[in-house]
C-alpha atoms as a PDB file:
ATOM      1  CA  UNK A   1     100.435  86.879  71.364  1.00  0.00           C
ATOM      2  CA  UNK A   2      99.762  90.155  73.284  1.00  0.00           C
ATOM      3  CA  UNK A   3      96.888  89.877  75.644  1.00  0.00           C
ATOM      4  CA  UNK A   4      94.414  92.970  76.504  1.00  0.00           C
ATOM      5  CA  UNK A   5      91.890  93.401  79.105  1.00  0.00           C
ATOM      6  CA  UNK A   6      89.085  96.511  78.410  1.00  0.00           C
ATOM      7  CA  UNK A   7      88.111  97.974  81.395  1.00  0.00           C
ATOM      8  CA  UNK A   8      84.869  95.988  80.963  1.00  0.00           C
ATOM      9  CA  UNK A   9      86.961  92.722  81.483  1.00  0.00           C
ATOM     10  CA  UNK A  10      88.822  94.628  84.538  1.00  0.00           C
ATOM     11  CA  UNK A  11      86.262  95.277  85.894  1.00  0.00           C
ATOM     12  CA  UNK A  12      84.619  91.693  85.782  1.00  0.00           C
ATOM     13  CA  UNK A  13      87.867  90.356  87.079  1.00  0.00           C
ATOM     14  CA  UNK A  14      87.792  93.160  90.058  1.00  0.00           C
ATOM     15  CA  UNK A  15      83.911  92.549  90.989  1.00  0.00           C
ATOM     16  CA  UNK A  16      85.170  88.473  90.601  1.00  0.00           C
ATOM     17  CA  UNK A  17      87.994  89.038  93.431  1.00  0.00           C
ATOM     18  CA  UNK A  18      85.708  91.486  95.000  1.00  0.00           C
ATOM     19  CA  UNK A  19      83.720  88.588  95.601  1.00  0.00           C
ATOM     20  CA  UNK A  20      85.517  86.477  96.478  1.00  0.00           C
ATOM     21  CA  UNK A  21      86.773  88.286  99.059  1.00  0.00           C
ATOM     22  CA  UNK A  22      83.443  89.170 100.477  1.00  0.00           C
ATOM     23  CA  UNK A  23      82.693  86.056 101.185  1.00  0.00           C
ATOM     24  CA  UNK A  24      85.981  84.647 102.251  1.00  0.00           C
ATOM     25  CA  UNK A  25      86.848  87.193 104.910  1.00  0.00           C
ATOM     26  CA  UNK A  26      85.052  85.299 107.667  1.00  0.00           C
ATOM     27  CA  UNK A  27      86.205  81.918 105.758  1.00  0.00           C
ATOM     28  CA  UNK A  28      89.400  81.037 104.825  1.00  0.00           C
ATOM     29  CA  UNK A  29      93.414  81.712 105.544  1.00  0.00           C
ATOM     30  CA  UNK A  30      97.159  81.122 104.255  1.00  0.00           C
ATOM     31  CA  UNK A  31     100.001  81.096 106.598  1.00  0.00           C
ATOM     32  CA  UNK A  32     102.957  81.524 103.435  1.00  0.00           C
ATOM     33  CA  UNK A  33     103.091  85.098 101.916  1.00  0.00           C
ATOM     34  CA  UNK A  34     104.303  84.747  98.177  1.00  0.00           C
ATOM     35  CA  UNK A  35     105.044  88.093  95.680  1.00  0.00           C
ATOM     36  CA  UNK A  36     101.684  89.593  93.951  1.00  0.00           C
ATOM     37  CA  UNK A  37     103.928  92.064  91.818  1.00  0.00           C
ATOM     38  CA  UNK A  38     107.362  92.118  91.644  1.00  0.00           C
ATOM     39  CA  UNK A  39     107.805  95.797  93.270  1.00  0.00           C
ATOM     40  CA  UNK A  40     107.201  93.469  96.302  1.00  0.00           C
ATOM     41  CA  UNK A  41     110.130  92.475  98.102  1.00  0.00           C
ATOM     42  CA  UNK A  42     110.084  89.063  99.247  1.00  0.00           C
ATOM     43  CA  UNK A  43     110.994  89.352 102.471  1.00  0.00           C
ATOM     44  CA  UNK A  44     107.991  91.969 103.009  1.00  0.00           C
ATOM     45  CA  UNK A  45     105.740  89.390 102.065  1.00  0.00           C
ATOM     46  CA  UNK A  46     107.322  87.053 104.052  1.00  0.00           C
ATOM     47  CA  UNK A  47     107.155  88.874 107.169  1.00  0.00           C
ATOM     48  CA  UNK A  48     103.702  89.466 106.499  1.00  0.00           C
ATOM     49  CA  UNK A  49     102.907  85.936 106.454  1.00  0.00           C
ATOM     50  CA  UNK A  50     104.895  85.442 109.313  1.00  0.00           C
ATOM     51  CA  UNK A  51     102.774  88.305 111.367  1.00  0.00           C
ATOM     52  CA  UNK A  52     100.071  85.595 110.788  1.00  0.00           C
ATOM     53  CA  UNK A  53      99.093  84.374 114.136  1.00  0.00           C
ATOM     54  CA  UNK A  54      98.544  80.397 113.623  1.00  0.00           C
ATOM     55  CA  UNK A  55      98.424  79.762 117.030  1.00  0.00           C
ATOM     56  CA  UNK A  56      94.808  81.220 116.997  1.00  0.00           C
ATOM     57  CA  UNK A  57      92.108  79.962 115.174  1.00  0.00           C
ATOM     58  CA  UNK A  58      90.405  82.782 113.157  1.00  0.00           C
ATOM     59  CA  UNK A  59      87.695  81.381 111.989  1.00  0.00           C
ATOM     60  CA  UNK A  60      86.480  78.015 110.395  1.00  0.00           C
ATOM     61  CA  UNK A  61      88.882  76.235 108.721  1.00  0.00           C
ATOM     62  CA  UNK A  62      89.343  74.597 105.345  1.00  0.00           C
ATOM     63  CA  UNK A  63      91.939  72.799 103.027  1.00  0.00           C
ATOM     64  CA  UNK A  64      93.231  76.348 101.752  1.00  0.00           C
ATOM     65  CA  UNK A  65      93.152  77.718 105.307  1.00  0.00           C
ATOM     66  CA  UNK A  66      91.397  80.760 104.321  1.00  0.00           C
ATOM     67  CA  UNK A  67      90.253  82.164 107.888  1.00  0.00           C
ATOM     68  CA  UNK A  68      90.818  85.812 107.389  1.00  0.00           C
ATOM     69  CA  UNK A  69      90.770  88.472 104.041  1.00  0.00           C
ATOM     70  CA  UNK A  70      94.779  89.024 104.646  1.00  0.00           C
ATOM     71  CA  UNK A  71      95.588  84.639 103.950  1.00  0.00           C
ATOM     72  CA  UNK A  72      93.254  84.428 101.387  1.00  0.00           C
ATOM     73  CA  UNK A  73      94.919  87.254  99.482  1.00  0.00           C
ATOM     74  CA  UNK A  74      98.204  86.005 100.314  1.00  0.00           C
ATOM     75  CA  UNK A  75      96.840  82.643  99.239  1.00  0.00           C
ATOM     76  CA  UNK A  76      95.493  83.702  95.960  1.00  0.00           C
ATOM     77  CA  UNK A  77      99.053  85.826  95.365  1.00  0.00           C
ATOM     78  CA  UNK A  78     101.054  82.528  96.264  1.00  0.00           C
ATOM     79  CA  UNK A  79      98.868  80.434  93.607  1.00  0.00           C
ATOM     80  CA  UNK A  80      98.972  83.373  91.055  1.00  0.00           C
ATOM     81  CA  UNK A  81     102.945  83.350  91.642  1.00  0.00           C
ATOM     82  CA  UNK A  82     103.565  79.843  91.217  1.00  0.00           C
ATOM     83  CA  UNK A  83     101.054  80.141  88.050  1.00  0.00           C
ATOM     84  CA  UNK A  84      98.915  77.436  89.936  1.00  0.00           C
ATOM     85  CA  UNK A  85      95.550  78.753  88.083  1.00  0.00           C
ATOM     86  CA  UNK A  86      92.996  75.894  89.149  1.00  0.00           C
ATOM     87  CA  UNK A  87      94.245  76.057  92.802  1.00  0.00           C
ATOM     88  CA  UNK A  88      93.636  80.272  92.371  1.00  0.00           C
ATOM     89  CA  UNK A  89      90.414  79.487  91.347  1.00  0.00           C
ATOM     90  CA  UNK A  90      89.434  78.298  94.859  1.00  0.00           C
ATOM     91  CA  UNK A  91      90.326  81.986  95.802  1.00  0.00           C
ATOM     92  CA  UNK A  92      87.900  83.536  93.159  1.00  0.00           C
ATOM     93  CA  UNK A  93      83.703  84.126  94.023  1.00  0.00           C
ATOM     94  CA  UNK A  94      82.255  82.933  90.626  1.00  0.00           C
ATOM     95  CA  UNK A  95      78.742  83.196  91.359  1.00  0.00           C
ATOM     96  CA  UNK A  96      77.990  85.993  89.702  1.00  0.00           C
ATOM     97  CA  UNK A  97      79.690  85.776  86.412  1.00  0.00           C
ATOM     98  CA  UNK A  98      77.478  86.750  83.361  1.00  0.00           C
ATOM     99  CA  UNK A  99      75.810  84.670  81.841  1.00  0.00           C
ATOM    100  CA  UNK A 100      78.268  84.160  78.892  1.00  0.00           C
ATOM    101  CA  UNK A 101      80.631  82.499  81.524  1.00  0.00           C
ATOM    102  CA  UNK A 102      80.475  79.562  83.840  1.00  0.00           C
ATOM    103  CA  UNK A 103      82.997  78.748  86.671  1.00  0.00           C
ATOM    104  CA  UNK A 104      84.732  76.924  83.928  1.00  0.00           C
ATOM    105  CA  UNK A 105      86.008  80.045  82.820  1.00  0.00           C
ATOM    106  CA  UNK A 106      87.949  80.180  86.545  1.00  0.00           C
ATOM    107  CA  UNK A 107      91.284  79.276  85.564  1.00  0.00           C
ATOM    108  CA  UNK A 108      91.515  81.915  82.192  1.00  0.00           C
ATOM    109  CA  UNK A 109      90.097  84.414  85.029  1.00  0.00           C
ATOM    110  CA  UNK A 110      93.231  83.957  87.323  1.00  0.00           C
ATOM    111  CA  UNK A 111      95.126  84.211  84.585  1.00  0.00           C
ATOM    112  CA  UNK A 112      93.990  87.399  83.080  1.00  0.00           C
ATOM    113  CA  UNK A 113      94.013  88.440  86.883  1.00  0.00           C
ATOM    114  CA  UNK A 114      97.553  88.007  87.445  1.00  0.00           C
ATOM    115  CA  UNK A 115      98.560  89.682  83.710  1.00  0.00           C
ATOM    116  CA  UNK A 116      96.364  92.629  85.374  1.00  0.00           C
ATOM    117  CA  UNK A 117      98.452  92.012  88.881  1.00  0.00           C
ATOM    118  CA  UNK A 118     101.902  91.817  87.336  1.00  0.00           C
ATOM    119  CA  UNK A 119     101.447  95.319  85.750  1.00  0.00           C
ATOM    120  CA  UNK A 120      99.044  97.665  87.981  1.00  0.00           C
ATOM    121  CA  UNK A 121      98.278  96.063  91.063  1.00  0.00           C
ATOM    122  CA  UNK A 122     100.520  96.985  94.435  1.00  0.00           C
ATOM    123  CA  UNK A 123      99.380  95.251  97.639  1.00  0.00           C
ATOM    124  CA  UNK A 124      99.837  96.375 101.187  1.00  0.00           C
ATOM    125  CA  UNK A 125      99.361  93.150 102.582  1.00  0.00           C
ATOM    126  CA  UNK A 126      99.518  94.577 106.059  1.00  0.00           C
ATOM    127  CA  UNK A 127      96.861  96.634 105.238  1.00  0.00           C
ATOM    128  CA  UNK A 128      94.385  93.750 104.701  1.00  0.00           C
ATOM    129  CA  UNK A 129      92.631  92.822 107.958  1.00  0.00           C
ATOM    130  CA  UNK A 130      93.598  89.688 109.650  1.00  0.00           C
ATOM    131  CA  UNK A 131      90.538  89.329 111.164  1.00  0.00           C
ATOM    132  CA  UNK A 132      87.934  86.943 109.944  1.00  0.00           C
ATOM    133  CA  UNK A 133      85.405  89.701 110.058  1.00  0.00           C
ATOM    134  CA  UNK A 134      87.650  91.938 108.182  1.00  0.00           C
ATOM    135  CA  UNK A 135      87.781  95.846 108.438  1.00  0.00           C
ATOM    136  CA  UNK A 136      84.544  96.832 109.959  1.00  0.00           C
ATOM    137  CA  UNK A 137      85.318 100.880 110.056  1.00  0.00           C
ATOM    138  CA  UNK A 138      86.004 101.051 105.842  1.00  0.00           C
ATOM    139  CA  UNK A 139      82.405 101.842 104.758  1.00  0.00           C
ATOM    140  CA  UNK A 140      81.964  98.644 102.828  1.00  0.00           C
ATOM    141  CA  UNK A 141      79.430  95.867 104.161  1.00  0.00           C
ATOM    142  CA  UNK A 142      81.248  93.361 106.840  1.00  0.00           C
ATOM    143  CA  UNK A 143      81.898  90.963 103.935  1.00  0.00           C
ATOM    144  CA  UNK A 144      83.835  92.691 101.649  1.00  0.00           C
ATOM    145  CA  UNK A 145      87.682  94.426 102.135  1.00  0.00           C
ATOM    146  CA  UNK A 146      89.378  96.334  99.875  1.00  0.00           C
ATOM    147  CA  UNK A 147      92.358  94.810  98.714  1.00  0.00           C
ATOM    148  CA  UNK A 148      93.816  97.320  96.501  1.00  0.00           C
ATOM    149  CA  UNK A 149      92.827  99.795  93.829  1.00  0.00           C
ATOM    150  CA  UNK A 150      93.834  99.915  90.034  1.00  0.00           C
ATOM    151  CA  UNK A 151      93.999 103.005  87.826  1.00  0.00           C
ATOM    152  CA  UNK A 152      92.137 101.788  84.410  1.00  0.00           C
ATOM    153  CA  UNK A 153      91.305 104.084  81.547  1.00  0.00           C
ATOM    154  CA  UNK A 154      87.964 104.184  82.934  1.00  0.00           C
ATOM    155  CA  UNK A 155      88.679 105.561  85.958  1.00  0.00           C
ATOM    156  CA  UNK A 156      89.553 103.830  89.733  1.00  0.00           C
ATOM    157  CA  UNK A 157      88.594 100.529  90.237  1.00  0.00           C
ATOM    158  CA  UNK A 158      88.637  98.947  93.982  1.00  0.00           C
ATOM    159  CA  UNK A 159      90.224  95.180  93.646  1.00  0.00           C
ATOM    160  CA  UNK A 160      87.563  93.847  96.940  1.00  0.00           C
END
């Protein structure tokens, strides 16, 4: 069975991370780095994850330990890696799904998310801010990051 997303479902799984990641970067944290996309060595991610000051806490924290944008990303990749969709889910804002969804719908989400991972997204994890505030000099509001960006047929769409 070959899967599809239109740039319509792209983009709802974009504005879904997006979200997510707004209003996770002052909550939550992952100390393990796993692979996103396979172009990404291992041992990159792993020395990201290492980088990862645990000695200091970053901001409140949770059973996920999603404190900053950078371990909730990594923490969403390592679910999305080990095909652990439910636990993804807890990495996903689903508040503002349309109405035709419900956060029941979270699991197929991280799924489609990682088929759209696996074959467009690149991450620079150490470009994600570590800081529970995130980056505060990108032009976005303090509660949203940009993770990465993904070429659709559509045009650029910002993975926040």
């Amino acid at each position: 069975m070959k899967l599809s997303l239109h740039p319509p479902k792209i983009r709802l799984l974009a504005t879904a991370f997006v979200l997510f990641v707004l209003s996770s970067s002052s909550l939550y944290a992952v100390e393990e780095a796993p692979k996103l996309k396979q172009i990404v060595e291992i041992s990159d991610v792993e020395k990201v994850a290492d980088s990862v000051d645990t000695s200091v806490t970053k901001g409140p924290p949770d059973e996920y330990g999603r404190t900053t944008p950078r371990s909730s990303t990594l923490g969403l990749a390592r679910a999305l890696d080990e095909m652990d969709f439910e636990t993804a889910v807890h990495y996903l804002d689903l508040r503002n799904l349309p109405f035709t969804m419900d956060e029941a719908d979270g699991p197929d989400l991280a799924r489609k998310l990682l088929i759209v991972a696996d074959r467009s997204m690149i991450v620079d994890y150490e470009a994600i801010s570590d800081d529970p505030d995130g980056h505060t000099d990108d032009g976005l509001p303090s509660y949203r990051d940009r993770i990465t960006t993904v070429k659709t047929s559509e045009g650029l769409v910002d993975i926040l």
